[in-house]
C-alpha atoms as a PDB file:
ATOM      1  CA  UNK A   1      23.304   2.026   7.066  1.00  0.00           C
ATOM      2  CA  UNK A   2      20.300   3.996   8.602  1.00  0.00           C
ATOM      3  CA  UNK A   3      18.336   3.375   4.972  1.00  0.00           C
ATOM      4  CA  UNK A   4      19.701  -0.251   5.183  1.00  0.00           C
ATOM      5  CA  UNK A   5      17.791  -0.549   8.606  1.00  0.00           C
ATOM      6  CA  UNK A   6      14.572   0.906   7.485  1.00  0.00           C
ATOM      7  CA  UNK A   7      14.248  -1.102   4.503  1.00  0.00           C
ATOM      8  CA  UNK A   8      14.798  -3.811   6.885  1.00  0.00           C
ATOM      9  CA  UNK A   9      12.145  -2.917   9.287  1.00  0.00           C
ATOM     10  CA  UNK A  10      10.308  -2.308   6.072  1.00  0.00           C
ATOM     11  CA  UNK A  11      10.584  -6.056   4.603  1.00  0.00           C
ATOM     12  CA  UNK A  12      10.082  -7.474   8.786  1.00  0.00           C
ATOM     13  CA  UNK A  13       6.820  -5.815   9.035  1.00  0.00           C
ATOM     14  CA  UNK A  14       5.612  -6.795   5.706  1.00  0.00           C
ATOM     15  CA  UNK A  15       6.722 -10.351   6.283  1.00  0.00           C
ATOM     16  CA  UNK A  16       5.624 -10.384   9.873  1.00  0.00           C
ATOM     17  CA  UNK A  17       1.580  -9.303   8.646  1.00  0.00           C
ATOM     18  CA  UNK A  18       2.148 -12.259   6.134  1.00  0.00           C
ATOM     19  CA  UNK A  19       2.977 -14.668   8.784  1.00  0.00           C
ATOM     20  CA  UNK A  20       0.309 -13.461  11.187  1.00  0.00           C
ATOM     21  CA  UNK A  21      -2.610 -14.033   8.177  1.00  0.00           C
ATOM     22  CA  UNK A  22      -0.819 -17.459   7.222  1.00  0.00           C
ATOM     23  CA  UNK A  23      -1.315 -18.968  11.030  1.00  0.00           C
ATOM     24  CA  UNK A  24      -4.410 -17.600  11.341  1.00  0.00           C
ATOM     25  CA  UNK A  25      -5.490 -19.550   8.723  1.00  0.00           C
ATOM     26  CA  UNK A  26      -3.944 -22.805   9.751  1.00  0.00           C
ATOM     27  CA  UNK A  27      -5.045 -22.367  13.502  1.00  0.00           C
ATOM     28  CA  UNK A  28      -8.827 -21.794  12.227  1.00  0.00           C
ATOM     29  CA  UNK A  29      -8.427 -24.983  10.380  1.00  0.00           C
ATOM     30  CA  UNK A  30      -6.881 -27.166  13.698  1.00  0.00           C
ATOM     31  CA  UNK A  31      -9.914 -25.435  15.692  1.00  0.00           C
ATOM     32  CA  UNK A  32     -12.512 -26.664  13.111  1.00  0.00           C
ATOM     33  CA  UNK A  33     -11.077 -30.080  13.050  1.00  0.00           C
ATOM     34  CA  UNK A  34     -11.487 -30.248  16.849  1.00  0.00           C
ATOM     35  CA  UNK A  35     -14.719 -28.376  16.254  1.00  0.00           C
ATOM     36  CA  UNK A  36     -13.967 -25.431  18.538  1.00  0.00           C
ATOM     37  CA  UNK A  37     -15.851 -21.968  18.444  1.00  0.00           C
ATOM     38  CA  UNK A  38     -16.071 -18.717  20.074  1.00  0.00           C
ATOM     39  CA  UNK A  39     -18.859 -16.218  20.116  1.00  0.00           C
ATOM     40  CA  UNK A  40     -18.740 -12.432  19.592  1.00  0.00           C
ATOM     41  CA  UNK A  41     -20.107  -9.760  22.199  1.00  0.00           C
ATOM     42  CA  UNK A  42     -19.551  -6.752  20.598  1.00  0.00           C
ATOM     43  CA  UNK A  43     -22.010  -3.708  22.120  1.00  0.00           C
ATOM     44  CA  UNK A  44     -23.959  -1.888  19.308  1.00  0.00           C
ATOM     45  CA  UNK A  45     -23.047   1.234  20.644  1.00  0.00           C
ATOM     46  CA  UNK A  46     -21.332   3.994  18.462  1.00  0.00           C
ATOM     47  CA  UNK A  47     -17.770   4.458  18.711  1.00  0.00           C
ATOM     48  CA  UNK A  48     -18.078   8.079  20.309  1.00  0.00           C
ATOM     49  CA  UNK A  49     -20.578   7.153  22.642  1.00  0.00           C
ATOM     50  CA  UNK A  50     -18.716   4.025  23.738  1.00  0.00           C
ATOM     51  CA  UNK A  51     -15.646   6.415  24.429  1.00  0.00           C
ATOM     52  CA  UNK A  52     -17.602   8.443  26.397  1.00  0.00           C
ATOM     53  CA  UNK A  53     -19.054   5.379  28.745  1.00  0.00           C
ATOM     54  CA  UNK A  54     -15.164   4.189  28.801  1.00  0.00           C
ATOM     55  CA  UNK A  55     -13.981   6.965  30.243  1.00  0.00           C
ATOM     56  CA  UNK A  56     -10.713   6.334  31.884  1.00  0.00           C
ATOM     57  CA  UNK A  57     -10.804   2.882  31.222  1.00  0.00           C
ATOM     58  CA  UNK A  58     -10.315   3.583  27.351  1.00  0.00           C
ATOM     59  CA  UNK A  59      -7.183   1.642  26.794  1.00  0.00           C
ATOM     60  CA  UNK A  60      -8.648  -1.396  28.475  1.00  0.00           C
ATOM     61  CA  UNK A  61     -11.744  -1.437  26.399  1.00  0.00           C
ATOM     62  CA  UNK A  62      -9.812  -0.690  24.079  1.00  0.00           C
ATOM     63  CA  UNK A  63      -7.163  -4.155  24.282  1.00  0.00           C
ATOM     64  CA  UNK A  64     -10.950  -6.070  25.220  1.00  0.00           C
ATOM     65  CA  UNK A  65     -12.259  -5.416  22.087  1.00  0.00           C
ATOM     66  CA  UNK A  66      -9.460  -6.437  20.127  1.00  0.00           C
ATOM     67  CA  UNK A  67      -9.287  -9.464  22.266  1.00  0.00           C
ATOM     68  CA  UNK A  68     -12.814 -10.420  21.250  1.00  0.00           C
ATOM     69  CA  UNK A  69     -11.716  -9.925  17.846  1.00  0.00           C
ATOM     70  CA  UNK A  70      -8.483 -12.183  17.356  1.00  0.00           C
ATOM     71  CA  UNK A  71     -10.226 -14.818  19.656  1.00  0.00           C
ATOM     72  CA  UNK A  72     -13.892 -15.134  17.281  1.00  0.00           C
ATOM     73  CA  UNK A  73     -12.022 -15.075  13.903  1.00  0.00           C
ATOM     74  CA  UNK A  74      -9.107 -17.349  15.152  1.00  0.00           C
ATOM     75  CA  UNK A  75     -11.807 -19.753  16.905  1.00  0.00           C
ATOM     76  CA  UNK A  76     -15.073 -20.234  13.874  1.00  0.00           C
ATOM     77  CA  UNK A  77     -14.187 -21.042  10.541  1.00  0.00           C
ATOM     78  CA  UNK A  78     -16.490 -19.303   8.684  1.00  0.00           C
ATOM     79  CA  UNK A  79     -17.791 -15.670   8.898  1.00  0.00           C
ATOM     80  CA  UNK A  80     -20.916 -14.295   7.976  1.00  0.00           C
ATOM     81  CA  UNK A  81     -21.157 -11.152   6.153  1.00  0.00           C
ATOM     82  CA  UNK A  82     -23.124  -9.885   8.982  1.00  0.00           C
ATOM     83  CA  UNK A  83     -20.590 -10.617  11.226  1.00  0.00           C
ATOM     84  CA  UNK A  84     -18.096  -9.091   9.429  1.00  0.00           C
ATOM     85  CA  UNK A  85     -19.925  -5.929   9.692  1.00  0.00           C
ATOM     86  CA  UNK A  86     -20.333  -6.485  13.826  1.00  0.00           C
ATOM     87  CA  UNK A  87     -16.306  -6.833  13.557  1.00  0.00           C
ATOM     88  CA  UNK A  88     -15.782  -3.519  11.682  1.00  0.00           C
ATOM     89  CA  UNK A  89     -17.825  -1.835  14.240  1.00  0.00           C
ATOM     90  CA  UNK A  90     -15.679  -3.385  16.787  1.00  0.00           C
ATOM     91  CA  UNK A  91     -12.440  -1.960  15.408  1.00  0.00           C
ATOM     92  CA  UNK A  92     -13.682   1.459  14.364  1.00  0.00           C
ATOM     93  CA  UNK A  93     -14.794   1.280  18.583  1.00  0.00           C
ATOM     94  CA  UNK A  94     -11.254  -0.082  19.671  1.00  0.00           C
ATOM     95  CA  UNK A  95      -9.664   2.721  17.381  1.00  0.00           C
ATOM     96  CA  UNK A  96     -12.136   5.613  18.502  1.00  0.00           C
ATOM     97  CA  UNK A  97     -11.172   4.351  22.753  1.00  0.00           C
ATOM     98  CA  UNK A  98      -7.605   4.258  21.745  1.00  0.00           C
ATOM     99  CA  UNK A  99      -6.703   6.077  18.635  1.00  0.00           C
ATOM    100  CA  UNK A 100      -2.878   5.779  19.000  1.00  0.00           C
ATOM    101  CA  UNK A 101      -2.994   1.667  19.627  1.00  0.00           C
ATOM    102  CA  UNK A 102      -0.708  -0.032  16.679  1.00  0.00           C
ATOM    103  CA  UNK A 103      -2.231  -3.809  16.656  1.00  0.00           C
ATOM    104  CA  UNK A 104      -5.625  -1.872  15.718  1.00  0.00           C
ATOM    105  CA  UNK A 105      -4.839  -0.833  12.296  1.00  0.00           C
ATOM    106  CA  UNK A 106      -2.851  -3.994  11.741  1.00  0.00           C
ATOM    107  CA  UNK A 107      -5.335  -6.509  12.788  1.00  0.00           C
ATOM    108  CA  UNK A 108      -8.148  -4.035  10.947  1.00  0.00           C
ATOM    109  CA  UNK A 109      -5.681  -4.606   7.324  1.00  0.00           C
ATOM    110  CA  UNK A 110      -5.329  -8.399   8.091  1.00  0.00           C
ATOM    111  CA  UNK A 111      -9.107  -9.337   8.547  1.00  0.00           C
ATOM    112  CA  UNK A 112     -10.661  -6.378   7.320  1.00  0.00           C
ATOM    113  CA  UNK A 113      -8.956  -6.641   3.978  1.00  0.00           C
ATOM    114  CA  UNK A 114      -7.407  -9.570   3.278  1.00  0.00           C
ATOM    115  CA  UNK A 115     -10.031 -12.145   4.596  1.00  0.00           C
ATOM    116  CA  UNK A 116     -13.540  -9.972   5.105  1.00  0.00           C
ATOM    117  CA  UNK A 117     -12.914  -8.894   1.585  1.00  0.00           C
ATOM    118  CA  UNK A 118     -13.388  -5.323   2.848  1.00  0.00           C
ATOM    119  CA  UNK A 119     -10.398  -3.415   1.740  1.00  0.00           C
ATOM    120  CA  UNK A 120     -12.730   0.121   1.811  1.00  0.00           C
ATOM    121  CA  UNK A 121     -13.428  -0.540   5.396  1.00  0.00           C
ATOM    122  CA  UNK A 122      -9.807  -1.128   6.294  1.00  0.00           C
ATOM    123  CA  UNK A 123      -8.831   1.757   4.756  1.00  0.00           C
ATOM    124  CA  UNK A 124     -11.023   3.924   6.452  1.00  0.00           C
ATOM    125  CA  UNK A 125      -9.710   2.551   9.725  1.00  0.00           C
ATOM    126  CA  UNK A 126      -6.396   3.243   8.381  1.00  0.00           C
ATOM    127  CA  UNK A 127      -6.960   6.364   7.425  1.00  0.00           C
ATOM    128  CA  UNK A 128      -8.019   7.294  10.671  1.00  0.00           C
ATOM    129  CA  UNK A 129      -4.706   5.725  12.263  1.00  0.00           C
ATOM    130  CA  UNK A 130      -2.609   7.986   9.555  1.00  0.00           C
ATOM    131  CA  UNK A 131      -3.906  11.598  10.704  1.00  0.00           C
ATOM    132  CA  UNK A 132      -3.320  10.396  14.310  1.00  0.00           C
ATOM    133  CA  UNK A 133       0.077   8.421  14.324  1.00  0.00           C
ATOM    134  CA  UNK A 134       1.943  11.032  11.861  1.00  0.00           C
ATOM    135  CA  UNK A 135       5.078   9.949  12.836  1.00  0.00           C
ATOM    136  CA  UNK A 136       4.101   6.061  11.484  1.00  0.00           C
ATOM    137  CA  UNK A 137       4.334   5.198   7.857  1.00  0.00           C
ATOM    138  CA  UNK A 138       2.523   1.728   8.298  1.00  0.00           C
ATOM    139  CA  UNK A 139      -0.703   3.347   8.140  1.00  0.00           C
ATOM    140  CA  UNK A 140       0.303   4.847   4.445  1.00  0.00           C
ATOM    141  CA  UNK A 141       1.522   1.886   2.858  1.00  0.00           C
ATOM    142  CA  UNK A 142      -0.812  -0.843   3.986  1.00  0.00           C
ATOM    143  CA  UNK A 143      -3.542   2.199   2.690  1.00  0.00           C
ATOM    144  CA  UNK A 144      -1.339   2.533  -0.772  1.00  0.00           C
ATOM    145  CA  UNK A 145      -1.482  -1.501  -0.928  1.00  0.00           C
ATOM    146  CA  UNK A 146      -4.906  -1.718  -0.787  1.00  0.00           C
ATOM    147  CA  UNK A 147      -6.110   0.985  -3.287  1.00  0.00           C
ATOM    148  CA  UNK A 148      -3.156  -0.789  -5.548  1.00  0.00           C
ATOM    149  CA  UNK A 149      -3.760  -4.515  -4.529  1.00  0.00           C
ATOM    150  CA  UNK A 150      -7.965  -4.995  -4.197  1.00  0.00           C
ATOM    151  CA  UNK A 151      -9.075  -1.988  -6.071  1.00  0.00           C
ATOM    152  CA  UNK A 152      -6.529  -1.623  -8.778  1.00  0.00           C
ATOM    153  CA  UNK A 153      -6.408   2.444  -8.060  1.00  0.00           C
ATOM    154  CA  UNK A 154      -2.647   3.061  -9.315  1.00  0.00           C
ATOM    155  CA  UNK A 155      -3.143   6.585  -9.094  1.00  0.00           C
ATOM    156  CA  UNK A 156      -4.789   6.367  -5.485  1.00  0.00           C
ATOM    157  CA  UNK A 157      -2.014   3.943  -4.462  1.00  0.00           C
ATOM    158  CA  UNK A 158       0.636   6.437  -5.911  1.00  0.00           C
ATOM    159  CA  UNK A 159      -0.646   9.297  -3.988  1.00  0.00           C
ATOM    160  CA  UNK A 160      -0.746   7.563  -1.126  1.00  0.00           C
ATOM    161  CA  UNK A 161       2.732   5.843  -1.326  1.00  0.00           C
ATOM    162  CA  UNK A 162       4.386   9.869  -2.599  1.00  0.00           C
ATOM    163  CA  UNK A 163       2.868  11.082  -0.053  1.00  0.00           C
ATOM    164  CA  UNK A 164       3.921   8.380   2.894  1.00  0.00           C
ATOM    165  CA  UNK A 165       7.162   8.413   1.685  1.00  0.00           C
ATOM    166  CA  UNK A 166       7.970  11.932   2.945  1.00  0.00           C
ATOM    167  CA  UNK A 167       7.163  10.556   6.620  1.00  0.00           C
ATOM    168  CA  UNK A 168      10.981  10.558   8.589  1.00  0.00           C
ATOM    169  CA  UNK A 169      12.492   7.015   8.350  1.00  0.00           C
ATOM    170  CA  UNK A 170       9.611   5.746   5.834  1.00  0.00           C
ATOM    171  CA  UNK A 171      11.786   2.825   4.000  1.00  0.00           C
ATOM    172  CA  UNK A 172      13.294   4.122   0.489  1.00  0.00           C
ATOM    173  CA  UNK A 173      10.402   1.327  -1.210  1.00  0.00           C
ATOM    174  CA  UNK A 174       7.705   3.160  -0.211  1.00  0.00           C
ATOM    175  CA  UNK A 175       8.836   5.945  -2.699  1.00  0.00           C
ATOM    176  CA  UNK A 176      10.089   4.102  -5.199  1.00  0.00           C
ATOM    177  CA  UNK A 177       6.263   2.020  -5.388  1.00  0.00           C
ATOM    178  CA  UNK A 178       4.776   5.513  -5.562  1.00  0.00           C
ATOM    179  CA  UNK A 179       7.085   6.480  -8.843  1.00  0.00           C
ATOM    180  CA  UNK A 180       6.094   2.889 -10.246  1.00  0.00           C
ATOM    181  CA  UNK A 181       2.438   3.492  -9.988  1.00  0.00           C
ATOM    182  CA  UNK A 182       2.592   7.331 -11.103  1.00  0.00           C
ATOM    183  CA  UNK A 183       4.668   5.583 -13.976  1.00  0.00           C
ATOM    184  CA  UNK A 184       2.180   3.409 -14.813  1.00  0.00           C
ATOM    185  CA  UNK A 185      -0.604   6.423 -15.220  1.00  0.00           C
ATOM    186  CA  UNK A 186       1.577   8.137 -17.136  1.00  0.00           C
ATOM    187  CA  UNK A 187       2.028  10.769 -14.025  1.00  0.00           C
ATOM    188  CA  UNK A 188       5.592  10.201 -13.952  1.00  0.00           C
ATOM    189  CA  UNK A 189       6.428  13.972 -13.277  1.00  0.00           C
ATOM    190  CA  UNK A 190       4.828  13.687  -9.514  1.00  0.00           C
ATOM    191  CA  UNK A 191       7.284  10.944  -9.294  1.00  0.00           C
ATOM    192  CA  UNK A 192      10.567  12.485 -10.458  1.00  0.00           C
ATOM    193  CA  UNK A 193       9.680  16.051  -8.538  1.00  0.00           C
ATOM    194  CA  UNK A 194       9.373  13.462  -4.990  1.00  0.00           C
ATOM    195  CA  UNK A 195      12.163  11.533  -6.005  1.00  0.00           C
ATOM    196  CA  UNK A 196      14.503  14.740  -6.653  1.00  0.00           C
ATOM    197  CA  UNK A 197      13.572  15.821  -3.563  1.00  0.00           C
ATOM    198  CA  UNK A 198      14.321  12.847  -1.404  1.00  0.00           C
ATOM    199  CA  UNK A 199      18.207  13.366  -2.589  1.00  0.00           C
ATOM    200  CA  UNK A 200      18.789  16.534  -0.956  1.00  0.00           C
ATOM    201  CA  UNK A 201      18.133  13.987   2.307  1.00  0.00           C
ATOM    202  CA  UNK A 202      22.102  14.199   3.719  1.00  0.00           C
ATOM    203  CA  UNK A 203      21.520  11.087   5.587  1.00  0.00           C
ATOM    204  CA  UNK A 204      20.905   9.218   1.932  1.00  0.00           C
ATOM    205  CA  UNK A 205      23.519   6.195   1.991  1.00  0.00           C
ATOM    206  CA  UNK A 206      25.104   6.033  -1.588  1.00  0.00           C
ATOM    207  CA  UNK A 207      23.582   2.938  -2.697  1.00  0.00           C
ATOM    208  CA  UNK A 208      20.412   4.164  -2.197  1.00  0.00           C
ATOM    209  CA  UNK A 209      21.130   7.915  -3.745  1.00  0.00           C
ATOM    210  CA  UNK A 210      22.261   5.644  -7.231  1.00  0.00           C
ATOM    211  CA  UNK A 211      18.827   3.887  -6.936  1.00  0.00           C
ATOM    212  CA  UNK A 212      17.193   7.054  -6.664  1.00  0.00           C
ATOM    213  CA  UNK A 213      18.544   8.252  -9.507  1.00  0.00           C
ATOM    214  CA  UNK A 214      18.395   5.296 -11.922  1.00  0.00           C
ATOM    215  CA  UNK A 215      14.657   5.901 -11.106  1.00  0.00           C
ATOM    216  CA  UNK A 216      14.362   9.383 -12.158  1.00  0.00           C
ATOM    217  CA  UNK A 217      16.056   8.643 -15.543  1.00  0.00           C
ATOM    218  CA  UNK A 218      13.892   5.761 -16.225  1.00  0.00           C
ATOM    219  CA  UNK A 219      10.749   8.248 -15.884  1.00  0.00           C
ATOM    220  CA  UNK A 220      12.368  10.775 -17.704  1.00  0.00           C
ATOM    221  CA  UNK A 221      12.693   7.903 -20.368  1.00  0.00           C
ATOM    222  CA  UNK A 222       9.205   6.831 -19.981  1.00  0.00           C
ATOM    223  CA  UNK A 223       8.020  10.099 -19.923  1.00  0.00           C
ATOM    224  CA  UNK A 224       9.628  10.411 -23.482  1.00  0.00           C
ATOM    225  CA  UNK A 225       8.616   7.834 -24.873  1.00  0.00           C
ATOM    226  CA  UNK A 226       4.688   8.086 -24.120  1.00  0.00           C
ATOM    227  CA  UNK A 227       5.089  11.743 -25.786  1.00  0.00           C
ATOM    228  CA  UNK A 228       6.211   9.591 -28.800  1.00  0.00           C
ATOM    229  CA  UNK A 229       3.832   6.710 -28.705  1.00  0.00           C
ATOM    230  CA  UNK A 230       0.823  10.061 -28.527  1.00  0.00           C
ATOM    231  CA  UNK A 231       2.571  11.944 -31.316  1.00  0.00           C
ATOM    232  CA  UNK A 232       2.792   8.782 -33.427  1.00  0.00           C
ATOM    233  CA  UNK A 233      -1.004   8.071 -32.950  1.00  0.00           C
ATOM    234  CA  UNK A 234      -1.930  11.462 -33.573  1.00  0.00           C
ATOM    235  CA  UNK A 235      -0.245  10.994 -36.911  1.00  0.00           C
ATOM    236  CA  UNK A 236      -0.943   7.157 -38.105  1.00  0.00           C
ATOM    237  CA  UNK A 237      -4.008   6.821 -36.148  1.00  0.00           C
ATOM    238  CA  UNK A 238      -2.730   3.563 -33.732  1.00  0.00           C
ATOM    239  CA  UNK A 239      -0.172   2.386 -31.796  1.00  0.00           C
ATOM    240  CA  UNK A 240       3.003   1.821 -33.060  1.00  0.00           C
ATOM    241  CA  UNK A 241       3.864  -2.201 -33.268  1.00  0.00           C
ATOM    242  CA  UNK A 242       6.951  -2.021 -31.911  1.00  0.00           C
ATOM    243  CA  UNK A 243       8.907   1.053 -29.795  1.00  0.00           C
ATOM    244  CA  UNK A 244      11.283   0.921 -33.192  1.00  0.00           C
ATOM    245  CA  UNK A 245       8.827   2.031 -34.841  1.00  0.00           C
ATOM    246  CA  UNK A 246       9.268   5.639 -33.100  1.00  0.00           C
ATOM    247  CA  UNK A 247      12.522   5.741 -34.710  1.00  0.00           C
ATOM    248  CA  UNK A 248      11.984   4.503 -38.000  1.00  0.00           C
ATOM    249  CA  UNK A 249       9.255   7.136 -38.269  1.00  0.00           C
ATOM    250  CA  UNK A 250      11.539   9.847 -36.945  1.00  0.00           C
ATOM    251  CA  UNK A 251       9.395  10.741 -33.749  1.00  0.00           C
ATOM    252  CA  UNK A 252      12.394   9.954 -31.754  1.00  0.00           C
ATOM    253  CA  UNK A 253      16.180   9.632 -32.707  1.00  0.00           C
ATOM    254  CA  UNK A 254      17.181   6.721 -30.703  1.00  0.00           C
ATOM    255  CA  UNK A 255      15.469   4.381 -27.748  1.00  0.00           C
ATOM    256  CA  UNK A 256      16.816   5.208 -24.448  1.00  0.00           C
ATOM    257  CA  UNK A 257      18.422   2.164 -22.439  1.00  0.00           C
ATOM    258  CA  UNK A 258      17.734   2.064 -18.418  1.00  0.00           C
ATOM    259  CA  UNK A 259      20.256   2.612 -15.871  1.00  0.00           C
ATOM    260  CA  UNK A 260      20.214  -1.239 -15.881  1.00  0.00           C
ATOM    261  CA  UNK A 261      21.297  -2.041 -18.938  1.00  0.00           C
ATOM    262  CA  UNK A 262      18.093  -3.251 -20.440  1.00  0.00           C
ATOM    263  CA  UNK A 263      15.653  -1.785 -22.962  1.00  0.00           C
ATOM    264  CA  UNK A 264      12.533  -0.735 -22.092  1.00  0.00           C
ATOM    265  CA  UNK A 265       9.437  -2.896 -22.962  1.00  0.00           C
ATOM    266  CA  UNK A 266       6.219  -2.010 -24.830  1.00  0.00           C
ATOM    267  CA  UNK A 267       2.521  -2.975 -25.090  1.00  0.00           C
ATOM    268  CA  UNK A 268       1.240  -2.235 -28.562  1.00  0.00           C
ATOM    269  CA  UNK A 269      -2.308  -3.787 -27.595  1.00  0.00           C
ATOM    270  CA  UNK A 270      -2.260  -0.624 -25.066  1.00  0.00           C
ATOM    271  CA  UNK A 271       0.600   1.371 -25.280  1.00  0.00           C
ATOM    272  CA  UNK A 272       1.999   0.833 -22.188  1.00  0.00           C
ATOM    273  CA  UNK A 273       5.622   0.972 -21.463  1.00  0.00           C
ATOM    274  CA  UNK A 274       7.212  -1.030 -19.345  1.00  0.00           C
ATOM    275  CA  UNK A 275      10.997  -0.647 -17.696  1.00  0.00           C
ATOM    276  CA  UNK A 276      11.484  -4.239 -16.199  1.00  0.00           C
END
């Protein structure tokens, strides 16, 4: 039940982020229809320095800045580049007044990244949010998204997600995406050491204990089979055309079936192997 609810919060969050970019976009099209806009006073001062004029008043600055934010993206329908760079500064100020604030690194991933086209400089700001809110896991996966979504960095994004995924109460996915991307670089055995680990969790429902370890024999599988696919090309000098070919040329005795009943699937154009 307890994995049940995280995977829940899990899918909530994800959905609500998707929501929150989706209405942006259709408010910002109502507002240029009624041709509304909004201008942007964001100081030029550096974030430490504008911490130090803040003083007390950090958390209100803080919850300003933001406000300036949401209200100048939601209101003009286009955004310069050098606009977008006056917004970055504003979040890396809201974050440096108020370091522990959620809606900063969440508003950061949803303009920063999705419509500034400036995954780095999200992930900088979530980075930051990660080493301060250790207890969070958000911070992790929107950071393993983005290396695996806008930079295509599998093995950044697998880090990342391994490494989130040992946060208390991070969702079950978050682990499983890790071993998928390790998978995919052929670093399955990072996978199946985090994976093996996560089932001496006693609060593991069984459901999620079987998924676990369905996973870890499909790497193990994988892991197999890539030795073969090398060991065939060191001998014929290519990829094999089909995984059969492993057994017909006596690499392997027999192809391994997944936990779910299906066989695995292979690239010969690049080798890859694929379990679904």
């Amino acid at each position: 039940m307890a994995i049940l609810k995280k995977n829940v919060l899990f899918l909530v969050s994800s959905l609500f982020l998707s929501l929150f970019i989706f209405s942006n976009g259709m408010i910002k099209e109502k507002r240029k229809i009624l041709g509304a806009s909004y201008s942007i006073n964001i100081p030029s001062t550096p974030p430490n320095v504008i911490k130090l004029l803040a003083g007390e008043f950090s958390g209100i600055m803080a919850d300003y800045l933001l406000l300036q934010i949401g209200s100048y993206i939601g209101s003009n329908s286009g955004t310069s580049q050098d606009q977008w760079k006056i917004i970055h500064l504003g979040f890396e100020q809201a974050f440096e007044l108020d370091p522990y604030f959620q809606q900063t690194y969440l508003q950061a991933q949803a303009f920063l990244a999705w419509e500034a086209n400036m995954p780095e400089a999200a992930i900088r700001i979530l980075d930051a949010a990660g080493r301060k809110r250790t207890w969070d896991w958000g911070p992790g996966y929107y950071t393993g998204f983005d290396y695996y979504y806008f930079l295509n960095d599998y093995q950044k994004a697998s880090d990342i997600f391994l490494e989130t995924a040992k946060i208390k109460n991070a969702p079950l996915i978050i682990a499983l995406l890790g071993s998928r991307f390790a998978a995919k670089e052929y670093r399955t055995q990072a996978s199946i050491d985090m994976l093996e680990l996560m089932l001496n969790d006693t609060e593991l429902d069984e459901t999620s204990r079987k998924e676990i370890q369905n996973r870890i024999i499909i790497l193990k599988d994988i892991e197999v089979l890539h030795k073969a696919v090398e060991h065939y090309k060191s001998i014929f000098h290519g990829n094999p055309s089909s995984l059969d070919d492993l057994v017909t040329s006596k690499i392997i005795e027999r192809l391994p079936v997944n936990p779910y009943f299906k066989s695995y699937r292979y690239k010969p154009e690049t080798g890859e192997i694929l379990f679904d």
